[in-house]
N, C-alpha and C. Protein backbone atom coordinates (compact mmCIF):
# COMPACT_ATOMS: atom_id res chain seq x y z
N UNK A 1 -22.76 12.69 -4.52
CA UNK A 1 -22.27 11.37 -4.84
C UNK A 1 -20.76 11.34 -4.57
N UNK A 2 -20.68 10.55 -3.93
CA UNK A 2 -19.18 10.47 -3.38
C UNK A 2 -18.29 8.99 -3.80
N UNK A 3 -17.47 8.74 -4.32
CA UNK A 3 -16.47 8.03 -4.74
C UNK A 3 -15.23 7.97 -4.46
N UNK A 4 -14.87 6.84 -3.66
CA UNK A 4 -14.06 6.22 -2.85
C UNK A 4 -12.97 5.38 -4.05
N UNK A 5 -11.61 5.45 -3.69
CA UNK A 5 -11.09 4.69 -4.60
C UNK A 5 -10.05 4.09 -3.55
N UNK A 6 -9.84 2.42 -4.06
CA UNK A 6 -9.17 1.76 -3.54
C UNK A 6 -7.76 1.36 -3.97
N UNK A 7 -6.52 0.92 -3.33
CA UNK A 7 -5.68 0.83 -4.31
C UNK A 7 -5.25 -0.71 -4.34
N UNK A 8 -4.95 -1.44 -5.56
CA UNK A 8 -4.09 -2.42 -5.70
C UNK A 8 -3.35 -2.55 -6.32
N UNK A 9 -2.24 -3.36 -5.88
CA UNK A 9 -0.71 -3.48 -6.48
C UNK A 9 -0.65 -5.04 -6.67
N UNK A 10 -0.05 -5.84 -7.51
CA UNK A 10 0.12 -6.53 -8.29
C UNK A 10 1.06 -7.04 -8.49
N UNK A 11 2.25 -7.76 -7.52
CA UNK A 11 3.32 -8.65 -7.61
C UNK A 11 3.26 -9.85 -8.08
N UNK A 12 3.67 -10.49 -9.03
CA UNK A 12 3.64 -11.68 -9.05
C UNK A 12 2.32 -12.30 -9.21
N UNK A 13 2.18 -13.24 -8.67
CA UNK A 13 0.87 -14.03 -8.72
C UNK A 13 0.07 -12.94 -7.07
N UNK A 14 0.74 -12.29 -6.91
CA UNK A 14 0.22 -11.60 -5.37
C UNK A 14 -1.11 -10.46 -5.90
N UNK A 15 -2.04 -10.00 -5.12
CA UNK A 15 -2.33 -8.59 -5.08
C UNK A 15 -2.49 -8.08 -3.38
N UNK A 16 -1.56 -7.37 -3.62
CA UNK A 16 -1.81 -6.69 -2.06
C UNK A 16 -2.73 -5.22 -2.01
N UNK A 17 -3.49 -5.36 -1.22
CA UNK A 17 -4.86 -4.17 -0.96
C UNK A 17 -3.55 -3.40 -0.48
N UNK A 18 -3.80 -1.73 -0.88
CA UNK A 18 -3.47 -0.79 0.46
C UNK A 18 -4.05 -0.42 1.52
N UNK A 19 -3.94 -0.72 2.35
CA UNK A 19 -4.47 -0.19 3.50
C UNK A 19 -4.11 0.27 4.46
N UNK A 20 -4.43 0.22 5.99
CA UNK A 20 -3.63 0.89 6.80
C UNK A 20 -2.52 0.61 7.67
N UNK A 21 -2.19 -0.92 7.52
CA UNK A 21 -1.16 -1.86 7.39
C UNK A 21 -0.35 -1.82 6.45
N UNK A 22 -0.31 -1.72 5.62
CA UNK A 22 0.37 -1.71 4.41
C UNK A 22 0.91 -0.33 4.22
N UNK A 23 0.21 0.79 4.63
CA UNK A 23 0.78 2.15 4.43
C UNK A 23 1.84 2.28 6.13
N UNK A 24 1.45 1.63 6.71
CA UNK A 24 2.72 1.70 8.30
C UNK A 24 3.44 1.06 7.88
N UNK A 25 3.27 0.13 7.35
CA UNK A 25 4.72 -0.94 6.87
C UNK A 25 5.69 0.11 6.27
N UNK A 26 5.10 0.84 4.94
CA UNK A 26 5.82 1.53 3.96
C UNK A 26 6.70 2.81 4.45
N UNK A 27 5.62 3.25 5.49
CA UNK A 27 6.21 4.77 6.19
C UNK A 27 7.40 4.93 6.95
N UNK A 28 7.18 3.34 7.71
CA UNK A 28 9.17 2.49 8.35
C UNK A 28 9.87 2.34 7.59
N UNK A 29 9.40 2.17 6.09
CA UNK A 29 10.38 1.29 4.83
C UNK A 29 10.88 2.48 4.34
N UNK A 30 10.11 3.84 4.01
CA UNK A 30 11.19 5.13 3.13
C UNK A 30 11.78 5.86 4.29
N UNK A 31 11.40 5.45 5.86
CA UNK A 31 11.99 6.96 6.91
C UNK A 31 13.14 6.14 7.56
N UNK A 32 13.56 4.70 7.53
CA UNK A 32 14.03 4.35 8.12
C UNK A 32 15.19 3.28 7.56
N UNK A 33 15.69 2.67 7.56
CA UNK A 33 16.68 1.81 6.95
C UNK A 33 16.65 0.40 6.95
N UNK A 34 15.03 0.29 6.93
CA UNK A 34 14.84 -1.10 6.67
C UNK A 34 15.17 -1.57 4.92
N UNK A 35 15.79 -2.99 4.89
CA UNK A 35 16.33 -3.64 3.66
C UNK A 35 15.00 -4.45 3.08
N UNK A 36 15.19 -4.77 1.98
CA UNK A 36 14.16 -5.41 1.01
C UNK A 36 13.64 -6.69 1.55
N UNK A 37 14.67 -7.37 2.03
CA UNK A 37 14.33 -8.70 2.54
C UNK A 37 13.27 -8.25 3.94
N UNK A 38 13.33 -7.38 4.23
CA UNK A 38 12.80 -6.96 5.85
C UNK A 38 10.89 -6.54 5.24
N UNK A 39 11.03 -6.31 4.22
CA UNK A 39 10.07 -5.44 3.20
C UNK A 39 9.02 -6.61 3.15
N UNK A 40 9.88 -7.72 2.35
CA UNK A 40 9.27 -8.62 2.24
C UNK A 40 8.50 -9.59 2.87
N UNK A 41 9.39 -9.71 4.14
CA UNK A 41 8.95 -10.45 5.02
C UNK A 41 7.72 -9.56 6.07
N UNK A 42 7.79 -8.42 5.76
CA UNK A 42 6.49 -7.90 6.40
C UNK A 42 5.10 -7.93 5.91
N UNK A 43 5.23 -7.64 4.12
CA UNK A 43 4.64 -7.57 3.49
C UNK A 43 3.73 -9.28 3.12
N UNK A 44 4.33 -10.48 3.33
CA UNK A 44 4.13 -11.23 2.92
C UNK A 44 4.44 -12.07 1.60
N UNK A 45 5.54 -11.24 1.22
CA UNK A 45 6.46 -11.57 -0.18
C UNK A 45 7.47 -12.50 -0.40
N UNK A 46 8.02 -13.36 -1.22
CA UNK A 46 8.68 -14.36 -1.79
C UNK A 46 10.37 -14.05 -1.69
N UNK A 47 10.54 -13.06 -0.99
CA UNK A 47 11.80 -12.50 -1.33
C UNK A 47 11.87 -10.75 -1.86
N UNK A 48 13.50 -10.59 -1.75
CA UNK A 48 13.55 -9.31 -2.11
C UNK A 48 12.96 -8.96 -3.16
N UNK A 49 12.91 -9.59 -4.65
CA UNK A 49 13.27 -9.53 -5.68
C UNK A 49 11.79 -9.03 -5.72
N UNK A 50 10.85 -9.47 -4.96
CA UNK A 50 9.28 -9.36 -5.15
C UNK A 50 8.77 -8.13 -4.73
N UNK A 51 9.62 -7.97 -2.91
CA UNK A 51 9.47 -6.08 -2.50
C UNK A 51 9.55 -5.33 -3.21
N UNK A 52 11.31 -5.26 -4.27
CA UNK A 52 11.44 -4.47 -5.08
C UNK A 52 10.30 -4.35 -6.42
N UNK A 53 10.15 -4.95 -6.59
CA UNK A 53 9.11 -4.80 -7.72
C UNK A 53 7.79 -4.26 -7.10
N UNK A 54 7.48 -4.64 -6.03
CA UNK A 54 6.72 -3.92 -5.22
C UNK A 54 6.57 -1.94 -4.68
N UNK A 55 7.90 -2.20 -4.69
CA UNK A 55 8.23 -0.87 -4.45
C UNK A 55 8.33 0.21 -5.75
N UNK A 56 8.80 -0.22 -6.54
CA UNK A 56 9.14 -0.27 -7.97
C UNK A 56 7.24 0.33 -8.26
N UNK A 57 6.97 -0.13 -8.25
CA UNK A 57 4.66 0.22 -8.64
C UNK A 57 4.23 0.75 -7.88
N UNK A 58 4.82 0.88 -6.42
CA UNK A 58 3.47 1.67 -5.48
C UNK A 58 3.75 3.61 -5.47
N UNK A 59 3.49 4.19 -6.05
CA UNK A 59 3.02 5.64 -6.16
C UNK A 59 3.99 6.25 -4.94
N UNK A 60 4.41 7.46 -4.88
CA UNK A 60 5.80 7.87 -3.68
C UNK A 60 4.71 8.50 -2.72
N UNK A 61 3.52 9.04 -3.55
CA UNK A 61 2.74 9.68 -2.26
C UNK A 61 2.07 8.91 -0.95
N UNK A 62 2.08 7.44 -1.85
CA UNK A 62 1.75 6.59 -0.71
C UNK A 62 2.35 6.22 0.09
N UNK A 63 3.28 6.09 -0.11
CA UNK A 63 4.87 5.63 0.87
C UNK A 63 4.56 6.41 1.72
N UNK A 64 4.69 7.79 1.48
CA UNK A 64 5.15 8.66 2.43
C UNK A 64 3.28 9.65 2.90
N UNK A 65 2.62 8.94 2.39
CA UNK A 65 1.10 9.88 3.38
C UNK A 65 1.21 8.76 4.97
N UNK A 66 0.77 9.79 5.63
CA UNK A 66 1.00 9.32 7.30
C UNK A 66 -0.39 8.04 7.39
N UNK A 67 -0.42 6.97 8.24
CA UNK A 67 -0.93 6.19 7.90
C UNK A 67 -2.39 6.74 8.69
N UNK A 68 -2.67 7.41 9.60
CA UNK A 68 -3.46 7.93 10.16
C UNK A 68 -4.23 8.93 8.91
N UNK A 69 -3.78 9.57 8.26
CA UNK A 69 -4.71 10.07 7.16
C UNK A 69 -5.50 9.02 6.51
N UNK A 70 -4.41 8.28 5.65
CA UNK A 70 -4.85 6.63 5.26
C UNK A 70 -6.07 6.35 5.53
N UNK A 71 -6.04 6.12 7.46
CA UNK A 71 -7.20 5.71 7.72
C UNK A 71 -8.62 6.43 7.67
N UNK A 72 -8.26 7.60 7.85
CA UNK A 72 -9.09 8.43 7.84
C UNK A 72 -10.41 8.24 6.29
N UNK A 73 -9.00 8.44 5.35
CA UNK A 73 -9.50 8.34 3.77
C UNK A 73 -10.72 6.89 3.80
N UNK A 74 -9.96 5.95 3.98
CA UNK A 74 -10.69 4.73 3.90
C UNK A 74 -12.08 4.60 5.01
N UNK A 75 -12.05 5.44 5.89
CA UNK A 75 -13.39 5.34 6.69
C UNK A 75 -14.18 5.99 5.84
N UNK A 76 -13.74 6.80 4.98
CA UNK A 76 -14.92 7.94 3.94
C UNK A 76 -15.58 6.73 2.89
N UNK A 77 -14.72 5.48 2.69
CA UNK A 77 -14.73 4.67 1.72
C UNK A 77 -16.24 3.62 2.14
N UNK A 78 -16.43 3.58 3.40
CA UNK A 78 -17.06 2.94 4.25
C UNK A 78 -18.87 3.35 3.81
N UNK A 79 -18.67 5.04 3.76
CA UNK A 79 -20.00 6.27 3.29
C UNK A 79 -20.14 6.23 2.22
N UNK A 80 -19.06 6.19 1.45
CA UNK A 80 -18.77 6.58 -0.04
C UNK A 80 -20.33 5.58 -0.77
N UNK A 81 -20.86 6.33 -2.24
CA UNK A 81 -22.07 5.87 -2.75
C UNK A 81 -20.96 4.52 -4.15
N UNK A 82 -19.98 4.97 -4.09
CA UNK A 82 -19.50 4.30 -5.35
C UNK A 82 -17.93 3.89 -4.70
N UNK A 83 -17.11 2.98 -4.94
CA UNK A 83 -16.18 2.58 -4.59
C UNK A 83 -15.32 1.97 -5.58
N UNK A 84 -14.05 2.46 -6.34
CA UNK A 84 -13.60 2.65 -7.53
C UNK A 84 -12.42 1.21 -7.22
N UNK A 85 -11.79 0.34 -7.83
CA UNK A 85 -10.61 -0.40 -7.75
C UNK A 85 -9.20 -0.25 -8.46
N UNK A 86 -8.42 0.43 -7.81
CA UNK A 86 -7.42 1.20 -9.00
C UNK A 86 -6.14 0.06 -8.96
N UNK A 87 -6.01 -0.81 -9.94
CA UNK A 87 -4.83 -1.74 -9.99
C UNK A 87 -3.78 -1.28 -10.44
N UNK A 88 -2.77 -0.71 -9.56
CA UNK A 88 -1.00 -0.41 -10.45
C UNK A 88 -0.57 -1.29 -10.38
């Protein structure tokens, strides 16, 4: 029995899924010198104030796991018998 867990984050009136979009966005956002407003506007957010709080909840291992693992994980999610919803 295999169990898949998904992640969500919780801005505002927002919930953004992680996925494998969302983990490339992040991997430019800690290796590189993109600003909050840049964050936001990728992400689909209201402003800085919303990235940061964004950033502020999402876990450091996620930032920084390569988004190609990511995907990998989430194809198991696809097999998986149970599929878990983890809201930070």
């Amino acid at each position: 029995m295999s169990v898949c867990k998904k992640y969500v984050v919780r801005v505002g009136e927002k919930e953004i899924e992680i996925d494998e979009k969302v983990v490339k966005i992040l991997n430019i956002y800690v290796r590189t010198e993109m600003n909050l407003e840049k964050l936001a506007e990728e992400l689909g957010l209201d402003g800085w104030a919303e990235a940061y709080e964004f950033v502020k909840k999402i876990p450091a291992w996620i930032a920084w796991t390569p988004s190609i693992l990511w995907q990998r994980e989430m194809e198991k999610c696809e097999k998986a018998s149970e599929v878990k919803i983890v809201k930070i």
